[in-house]
Protein backbone atom coordinates (compact mmCIF):
# COMPACT_ATOMS: atom_id res chain seq x y z
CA UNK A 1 1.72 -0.15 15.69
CA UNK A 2 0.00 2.12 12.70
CA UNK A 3 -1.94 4.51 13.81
CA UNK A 4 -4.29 3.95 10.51
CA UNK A 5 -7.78 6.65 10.69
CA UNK A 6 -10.42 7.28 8.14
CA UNK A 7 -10.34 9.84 6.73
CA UNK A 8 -14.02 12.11 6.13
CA UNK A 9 -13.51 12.86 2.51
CA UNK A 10 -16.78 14.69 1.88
CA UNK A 11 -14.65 17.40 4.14
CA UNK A 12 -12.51 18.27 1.45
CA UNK A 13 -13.34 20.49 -1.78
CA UNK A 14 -11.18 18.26 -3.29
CA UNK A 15 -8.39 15.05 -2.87
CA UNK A 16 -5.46 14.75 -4.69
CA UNK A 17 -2.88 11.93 -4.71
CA UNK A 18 0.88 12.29 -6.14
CA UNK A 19 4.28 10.62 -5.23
CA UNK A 20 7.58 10.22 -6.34
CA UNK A 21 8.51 14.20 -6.39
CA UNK A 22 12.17 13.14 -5.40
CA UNK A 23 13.50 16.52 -4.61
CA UNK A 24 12.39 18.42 -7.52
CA UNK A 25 10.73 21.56 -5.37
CA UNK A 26 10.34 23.39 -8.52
CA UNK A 27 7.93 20.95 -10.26
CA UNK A 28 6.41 20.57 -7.05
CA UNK A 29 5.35 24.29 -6.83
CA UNK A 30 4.19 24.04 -10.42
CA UNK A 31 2.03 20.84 -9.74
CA UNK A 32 0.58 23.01 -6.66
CA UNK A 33 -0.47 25.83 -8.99
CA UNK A 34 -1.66 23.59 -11.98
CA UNK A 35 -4.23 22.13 -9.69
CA UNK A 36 -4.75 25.34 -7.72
CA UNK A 37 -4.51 23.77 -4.28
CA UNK A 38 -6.72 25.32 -2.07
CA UNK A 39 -7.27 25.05 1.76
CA UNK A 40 -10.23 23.08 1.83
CA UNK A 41 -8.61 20.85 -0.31
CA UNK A 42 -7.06 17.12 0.96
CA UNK A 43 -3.10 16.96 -0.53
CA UNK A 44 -1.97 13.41 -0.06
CA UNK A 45 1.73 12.84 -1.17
CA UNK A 46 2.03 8.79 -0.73
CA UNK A 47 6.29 8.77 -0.67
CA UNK A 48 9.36 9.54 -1.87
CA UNK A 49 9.21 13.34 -1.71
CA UNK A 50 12.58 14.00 -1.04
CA UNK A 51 15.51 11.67 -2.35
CA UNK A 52 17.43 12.09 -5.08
CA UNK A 53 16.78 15.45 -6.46
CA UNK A 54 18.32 18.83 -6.55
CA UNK A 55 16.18 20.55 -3.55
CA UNK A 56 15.74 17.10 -0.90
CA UNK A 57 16.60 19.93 1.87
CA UNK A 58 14.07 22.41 0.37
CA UNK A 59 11.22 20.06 0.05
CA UNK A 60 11.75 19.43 3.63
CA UNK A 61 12.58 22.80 4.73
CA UNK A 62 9.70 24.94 2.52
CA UNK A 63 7.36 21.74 1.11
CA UNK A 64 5.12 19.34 2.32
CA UNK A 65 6.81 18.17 4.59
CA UNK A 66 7.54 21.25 6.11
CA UNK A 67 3.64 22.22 5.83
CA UNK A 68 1.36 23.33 8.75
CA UNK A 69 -1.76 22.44 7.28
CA UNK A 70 -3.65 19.12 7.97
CA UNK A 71 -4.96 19.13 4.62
CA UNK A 72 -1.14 18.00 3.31
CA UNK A 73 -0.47 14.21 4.38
């Protein structure tokens, strides 16, 4: 069964939304800086963050999936 929660935006700073990064850690690090990410912000990356590109093992190694932070889903 989902385990499907609301989530209390007003806790965030701000929310962000991407998908489809595919692998490419390097344009992932520069989307991260363009919007200057910051820890009261809400990350939420809504699939496919690790097929097909160069760095799969990286993004799941050093990115978000690989994060300790609550504030990347």
């Amino acid at each position: 069964m989902a385990n499907i929660q609301k989530l209390p935006i007003s806790d965030y700073r701000k929310v962000w939304v991407t998908s489809d990064i595919h692998g490419y850690f390097n344009l992932y690090k520069e989307l991260l800086e363009k919007i200057d990410l910051q820890d009261n912000d809400l990350l939420i990356i809504a699939g496919d963050s690790c097929d097909r590109g160069v760095y799969s093992a990286k993004m799941l190694s050093n990115g978000p999936l690989a994060a300790k932070s609550p504030a990347v889903l």
